[in-house]
PDB file of N, CA and C in Angstrom:
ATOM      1  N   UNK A   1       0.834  -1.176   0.000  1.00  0.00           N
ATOM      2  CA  UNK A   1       0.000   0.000   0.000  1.00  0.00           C
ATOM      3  C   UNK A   1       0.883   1.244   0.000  1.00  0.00           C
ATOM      4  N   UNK A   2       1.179   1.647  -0.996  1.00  0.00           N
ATOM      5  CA  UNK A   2       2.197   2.634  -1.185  1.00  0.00           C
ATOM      6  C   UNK A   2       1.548   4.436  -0.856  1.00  0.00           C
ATOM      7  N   UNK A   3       1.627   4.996  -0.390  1.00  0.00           N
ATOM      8  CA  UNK A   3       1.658   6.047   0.141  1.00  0.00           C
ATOM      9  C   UNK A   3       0.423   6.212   0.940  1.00  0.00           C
ATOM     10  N   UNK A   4       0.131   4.672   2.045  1.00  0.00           N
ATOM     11  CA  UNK A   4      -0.672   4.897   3.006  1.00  0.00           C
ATOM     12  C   UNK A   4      -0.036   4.316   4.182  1.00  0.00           C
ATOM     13  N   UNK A   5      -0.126   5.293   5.346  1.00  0.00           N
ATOM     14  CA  UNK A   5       0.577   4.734   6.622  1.00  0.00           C
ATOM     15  C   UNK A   5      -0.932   3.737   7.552  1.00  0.00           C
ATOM     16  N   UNK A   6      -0.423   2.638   7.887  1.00  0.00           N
ATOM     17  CA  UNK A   6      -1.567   1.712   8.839  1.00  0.00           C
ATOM     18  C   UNK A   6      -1.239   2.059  10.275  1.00  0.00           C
ATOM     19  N   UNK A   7      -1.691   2.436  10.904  1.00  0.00           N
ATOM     20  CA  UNK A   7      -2.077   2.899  12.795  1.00  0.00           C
ATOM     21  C   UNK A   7      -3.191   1.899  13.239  1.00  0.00           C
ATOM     22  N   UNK A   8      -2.591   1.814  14.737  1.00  0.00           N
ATOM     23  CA  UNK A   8      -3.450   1.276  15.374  1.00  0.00           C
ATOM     24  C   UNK A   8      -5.100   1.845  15.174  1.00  0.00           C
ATOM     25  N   UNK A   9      -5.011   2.946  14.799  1.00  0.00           N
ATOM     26  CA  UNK A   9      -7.098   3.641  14.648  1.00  0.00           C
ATOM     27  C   UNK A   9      -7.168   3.961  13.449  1.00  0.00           C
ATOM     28  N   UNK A  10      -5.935   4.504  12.404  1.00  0.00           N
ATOM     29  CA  UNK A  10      -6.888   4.640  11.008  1.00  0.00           C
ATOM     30  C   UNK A  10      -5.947   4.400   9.724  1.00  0.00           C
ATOM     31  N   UNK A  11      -6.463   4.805   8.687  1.00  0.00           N
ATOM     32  CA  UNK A  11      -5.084   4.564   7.409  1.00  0.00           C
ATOM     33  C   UNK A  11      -5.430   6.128   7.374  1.00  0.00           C
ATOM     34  N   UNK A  12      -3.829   6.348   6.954  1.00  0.00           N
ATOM     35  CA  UNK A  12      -3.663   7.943   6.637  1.00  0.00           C
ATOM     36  C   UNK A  12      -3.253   7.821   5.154  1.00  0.00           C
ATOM     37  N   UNK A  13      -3.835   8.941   4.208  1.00  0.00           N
ATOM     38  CA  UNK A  13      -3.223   9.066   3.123  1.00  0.00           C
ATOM     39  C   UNK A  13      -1.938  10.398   2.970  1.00  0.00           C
ATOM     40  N   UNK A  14      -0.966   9.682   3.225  1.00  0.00           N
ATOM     41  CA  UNK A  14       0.709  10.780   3.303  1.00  0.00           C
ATOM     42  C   UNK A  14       0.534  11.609   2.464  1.00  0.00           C
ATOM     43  N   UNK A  15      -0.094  11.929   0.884  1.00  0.00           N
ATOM     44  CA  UNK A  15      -0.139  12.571   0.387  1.00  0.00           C
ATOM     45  C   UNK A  15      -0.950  14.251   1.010  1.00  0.00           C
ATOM     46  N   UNK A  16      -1.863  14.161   1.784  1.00  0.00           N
ATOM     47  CA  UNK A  16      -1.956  14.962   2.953  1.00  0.00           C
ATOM     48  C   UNK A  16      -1.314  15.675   3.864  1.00  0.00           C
ATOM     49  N   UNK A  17      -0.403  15.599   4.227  1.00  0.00           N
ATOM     50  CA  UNK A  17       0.821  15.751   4.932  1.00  0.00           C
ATOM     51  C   UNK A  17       2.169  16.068   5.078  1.00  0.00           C
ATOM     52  N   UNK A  18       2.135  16.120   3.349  1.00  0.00           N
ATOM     53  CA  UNK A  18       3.431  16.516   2.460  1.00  0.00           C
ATOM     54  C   UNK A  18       3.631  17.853   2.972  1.00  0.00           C
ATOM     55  N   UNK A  19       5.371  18.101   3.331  1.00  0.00           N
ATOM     56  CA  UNK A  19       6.513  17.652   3.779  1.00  0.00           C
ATOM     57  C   UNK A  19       6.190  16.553   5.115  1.00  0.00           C
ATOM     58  N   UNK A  20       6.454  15.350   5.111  1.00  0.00           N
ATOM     59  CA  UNK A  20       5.929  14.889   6.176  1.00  0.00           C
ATOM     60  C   UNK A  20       7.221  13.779   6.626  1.00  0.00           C
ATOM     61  N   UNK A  21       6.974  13.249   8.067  1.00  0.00           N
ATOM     62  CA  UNK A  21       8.480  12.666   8.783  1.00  0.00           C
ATOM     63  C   UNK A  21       7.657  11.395   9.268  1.00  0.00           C
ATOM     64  N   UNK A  22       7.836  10.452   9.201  1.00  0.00           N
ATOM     65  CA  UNK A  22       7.007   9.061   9.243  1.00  0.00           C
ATOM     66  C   UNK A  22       7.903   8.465  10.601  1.00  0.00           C
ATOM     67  N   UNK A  23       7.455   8.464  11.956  1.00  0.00           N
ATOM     68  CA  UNK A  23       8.345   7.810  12.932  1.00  0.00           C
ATOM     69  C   UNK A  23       7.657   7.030  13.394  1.00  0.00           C
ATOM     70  N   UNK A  24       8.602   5.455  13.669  1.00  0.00           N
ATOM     71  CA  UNK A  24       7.958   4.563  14.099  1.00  0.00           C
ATOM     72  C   UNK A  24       8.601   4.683  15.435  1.00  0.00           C
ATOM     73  N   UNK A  25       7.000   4.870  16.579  1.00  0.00           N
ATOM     74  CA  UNK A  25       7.132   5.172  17.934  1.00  0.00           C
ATOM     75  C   UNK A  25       7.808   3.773  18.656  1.00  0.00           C
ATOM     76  N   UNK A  26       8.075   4.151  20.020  1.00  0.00           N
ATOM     77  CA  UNK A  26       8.203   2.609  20.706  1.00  0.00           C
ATOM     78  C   UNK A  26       6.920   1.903  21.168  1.00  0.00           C
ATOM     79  N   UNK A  27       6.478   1.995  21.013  1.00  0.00           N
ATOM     80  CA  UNK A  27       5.148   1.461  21.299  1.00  0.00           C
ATOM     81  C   UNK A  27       4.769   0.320  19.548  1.00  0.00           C
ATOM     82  N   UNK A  28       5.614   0.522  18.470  1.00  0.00           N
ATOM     83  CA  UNK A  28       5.190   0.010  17.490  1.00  0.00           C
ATOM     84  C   UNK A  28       3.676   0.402  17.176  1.00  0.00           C
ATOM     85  N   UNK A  29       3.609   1.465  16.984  1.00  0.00           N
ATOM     86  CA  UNK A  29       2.658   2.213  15.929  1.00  0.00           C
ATOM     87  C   UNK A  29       3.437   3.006  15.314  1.00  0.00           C
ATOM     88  N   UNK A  30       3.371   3.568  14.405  1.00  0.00           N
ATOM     89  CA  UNK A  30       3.698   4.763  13.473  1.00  0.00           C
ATOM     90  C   UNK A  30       3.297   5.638  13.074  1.00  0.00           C
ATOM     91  N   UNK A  31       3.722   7.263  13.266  1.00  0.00           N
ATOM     92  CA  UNK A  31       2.800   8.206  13.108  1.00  0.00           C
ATOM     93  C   UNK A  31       3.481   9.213  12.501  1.00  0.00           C
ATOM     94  N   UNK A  32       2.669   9.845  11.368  1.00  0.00           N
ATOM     95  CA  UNK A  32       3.123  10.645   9.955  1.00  0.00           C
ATOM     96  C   UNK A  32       2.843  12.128  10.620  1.00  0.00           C
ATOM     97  N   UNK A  33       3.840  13.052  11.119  1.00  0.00           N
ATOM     98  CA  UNK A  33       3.706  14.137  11.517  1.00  0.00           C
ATOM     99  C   UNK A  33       4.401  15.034  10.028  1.00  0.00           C
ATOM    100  N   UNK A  34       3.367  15.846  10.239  1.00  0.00           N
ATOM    101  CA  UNK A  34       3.938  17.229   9.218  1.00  0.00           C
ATOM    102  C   UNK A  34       5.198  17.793   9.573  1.00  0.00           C
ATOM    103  N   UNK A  35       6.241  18.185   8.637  1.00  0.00           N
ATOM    104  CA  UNK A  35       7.286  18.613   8.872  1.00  0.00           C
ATOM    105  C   UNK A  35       7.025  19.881   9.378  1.00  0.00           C
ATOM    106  N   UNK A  36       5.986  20.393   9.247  1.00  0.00           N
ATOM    107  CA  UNK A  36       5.979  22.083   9.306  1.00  0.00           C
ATOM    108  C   UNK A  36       5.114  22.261  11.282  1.00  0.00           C
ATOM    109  N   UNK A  37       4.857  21.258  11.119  1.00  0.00           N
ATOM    110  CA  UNK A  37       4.537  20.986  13.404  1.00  0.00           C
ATOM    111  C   UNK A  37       5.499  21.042  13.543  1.00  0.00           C
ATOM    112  N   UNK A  38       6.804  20.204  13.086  1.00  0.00           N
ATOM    113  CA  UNK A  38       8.020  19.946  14.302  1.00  0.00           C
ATOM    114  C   UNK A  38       8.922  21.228  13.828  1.00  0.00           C
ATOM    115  N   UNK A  39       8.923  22.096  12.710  1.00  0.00           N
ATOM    116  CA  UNK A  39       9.464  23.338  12.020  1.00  0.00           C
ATOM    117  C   UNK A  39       9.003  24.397  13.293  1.00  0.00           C
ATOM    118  N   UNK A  40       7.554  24.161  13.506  1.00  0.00           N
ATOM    119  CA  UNK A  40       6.737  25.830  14.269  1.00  0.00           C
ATOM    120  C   UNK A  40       7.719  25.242  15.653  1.00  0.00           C
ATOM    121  N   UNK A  41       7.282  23.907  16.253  1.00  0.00           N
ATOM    122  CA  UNK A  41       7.757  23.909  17.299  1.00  0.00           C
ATOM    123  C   UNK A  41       8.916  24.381  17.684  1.00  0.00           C
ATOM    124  N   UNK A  42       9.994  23.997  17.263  1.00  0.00           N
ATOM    125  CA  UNK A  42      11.537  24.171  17.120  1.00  0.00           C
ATOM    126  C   UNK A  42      11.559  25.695  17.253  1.00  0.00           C
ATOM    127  N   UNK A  43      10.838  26.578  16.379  1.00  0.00           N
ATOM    128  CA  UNK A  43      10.950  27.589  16.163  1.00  0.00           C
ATOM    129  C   UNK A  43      10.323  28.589  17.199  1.00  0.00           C
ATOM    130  N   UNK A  44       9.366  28.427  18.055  1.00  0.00           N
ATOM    131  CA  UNK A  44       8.500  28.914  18.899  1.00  0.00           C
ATOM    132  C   UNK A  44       7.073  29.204  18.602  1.00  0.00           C
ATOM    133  N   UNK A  45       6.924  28.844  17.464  1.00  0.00           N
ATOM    134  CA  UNK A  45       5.877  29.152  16.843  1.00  0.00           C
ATOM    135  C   UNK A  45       4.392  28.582  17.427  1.00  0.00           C
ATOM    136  N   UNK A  46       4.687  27.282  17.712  1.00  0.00           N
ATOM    137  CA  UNK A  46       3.858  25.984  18.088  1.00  0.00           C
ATOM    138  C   UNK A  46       4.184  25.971  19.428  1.00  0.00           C
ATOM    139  N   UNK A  47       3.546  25.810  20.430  1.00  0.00           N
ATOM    140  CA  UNK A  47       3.854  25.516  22.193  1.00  0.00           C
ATOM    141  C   UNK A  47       3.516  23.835  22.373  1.00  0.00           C
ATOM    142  N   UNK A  48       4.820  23.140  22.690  1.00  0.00           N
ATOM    143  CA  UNK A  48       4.789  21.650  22.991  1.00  0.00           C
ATOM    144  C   UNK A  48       3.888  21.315  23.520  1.00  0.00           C
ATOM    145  N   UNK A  49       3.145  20.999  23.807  1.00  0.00           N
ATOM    146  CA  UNK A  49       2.166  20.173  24.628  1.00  0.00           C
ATOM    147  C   UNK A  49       2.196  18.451  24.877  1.00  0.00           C
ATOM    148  N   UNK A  50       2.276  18.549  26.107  1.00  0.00           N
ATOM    149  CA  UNK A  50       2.159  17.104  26.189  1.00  0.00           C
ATOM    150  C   UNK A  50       1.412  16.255  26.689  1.00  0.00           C
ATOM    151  N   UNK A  51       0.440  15.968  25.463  1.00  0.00           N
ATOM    152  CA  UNK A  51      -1.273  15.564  25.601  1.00  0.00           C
ATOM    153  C   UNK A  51      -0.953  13.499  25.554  1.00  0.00           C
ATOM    154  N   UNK A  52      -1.953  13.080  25.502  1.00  0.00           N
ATOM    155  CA  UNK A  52      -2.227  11.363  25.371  1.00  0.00           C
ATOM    156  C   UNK A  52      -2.002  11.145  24.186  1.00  0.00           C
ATOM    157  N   UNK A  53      -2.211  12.187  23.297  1.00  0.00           N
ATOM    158  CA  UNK A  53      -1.795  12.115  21.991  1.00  0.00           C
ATOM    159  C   UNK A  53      -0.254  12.033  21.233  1.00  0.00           C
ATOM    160  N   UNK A  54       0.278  13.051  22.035  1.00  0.00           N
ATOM    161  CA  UNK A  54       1.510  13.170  21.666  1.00  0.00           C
ATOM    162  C   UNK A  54       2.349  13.028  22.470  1.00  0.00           C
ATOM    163  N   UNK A  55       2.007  12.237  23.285  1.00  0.00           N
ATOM    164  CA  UNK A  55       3.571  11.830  24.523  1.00  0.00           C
ATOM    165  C   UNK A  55       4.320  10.411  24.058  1.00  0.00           C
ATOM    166  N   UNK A  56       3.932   9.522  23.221  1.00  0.00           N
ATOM    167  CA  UNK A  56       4.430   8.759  22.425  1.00  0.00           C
ATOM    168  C   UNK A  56       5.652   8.967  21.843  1.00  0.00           C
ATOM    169  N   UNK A  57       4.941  10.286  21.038  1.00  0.00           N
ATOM    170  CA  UNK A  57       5.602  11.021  20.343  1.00  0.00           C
ATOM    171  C   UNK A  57       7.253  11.562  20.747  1.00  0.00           C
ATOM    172  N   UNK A  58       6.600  12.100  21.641  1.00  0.00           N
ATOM    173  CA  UNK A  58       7.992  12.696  22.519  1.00  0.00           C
ATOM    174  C   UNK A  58       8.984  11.576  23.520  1.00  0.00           C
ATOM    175  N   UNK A  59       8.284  10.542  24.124  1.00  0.00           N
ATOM    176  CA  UNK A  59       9.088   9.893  24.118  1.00  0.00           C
ATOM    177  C   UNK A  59       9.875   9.220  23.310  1.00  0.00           C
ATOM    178  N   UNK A  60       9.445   8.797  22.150  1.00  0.00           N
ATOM    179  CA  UNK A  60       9.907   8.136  21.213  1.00  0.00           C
ATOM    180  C   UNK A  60      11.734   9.437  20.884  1.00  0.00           C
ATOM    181  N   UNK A  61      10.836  10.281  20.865  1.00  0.00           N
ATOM    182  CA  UNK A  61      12.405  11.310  20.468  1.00  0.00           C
ATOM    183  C   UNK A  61      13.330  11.891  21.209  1.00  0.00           C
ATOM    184  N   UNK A  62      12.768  11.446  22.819  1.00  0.00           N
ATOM    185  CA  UNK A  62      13.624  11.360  23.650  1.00  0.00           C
ATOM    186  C   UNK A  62      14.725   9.941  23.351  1.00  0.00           C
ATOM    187  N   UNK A  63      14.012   9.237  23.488  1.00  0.00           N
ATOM    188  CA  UNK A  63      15.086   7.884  23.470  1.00  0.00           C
ATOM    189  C   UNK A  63      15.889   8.037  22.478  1.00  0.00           C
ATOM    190  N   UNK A  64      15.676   8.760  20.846  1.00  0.00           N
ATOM    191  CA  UNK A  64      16.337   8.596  19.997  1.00  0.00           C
ATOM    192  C   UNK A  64      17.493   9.477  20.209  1.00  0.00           C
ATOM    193  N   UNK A  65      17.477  10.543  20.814  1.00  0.00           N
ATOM    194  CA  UNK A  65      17.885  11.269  20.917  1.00  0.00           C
ATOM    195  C   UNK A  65      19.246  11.034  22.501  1.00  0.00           C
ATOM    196  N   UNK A  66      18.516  10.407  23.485  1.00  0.00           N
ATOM    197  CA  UNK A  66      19.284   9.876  24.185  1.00  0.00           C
ATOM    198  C   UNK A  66      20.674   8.859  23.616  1.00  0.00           C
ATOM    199  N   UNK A  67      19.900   7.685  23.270  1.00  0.00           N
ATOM    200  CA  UNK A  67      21.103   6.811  22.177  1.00  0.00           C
ATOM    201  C   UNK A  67      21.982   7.301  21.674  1.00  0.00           C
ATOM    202  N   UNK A  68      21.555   8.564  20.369  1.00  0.00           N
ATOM    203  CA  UNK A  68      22.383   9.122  19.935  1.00  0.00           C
ATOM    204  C   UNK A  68      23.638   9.979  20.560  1.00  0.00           C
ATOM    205  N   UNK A  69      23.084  10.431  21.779  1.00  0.00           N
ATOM    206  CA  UNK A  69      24.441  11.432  22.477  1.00  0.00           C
ATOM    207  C   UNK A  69      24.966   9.949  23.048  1.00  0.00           C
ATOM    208  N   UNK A  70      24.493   8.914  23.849  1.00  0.00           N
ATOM    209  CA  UNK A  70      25.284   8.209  24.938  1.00  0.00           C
ATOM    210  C   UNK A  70      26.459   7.135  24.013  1.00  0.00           C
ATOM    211  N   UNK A  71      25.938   7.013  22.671  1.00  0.00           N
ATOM    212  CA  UNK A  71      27.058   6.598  21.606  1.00  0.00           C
ATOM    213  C   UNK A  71      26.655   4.725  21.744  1.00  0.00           C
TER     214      UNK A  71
END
């Protein structure tokens, strides 16, 4: 199924979403965030929130991010 992501609740069509960053969480789901959310965030634009929704999220990029500095 080429340019549809499968989640635990729905199929997304990526073409929607374009510029988009496809991370597979630890939890083994996968979730297609717009490049231009994690752009505002970074930037101040967007205020983090850390809802049921998106704490997956953030953990997931904690750990990656951990790994990466501890080598």
């Amino acid at each position: 199924m080429a340019g549809i992501v499968v989640t635990k609740n729905k199929l997304i069509k990526l073409e929607e979403y374009k510029p988009h960053i496809t991370i597979s969480l630890i939890d083994d789901d996968v979730l297609v965030v717009p490049a231009r959310y994690i752009e505002e965030i970074i930037n101040g634009k967007q205020k983090l929130k850390i809802t049921k929704d998106n704490e997956m999220l953030i953990l997931t990029i904690i750990k990656e991010w951990y790994e990466g500095i501890k080598g």
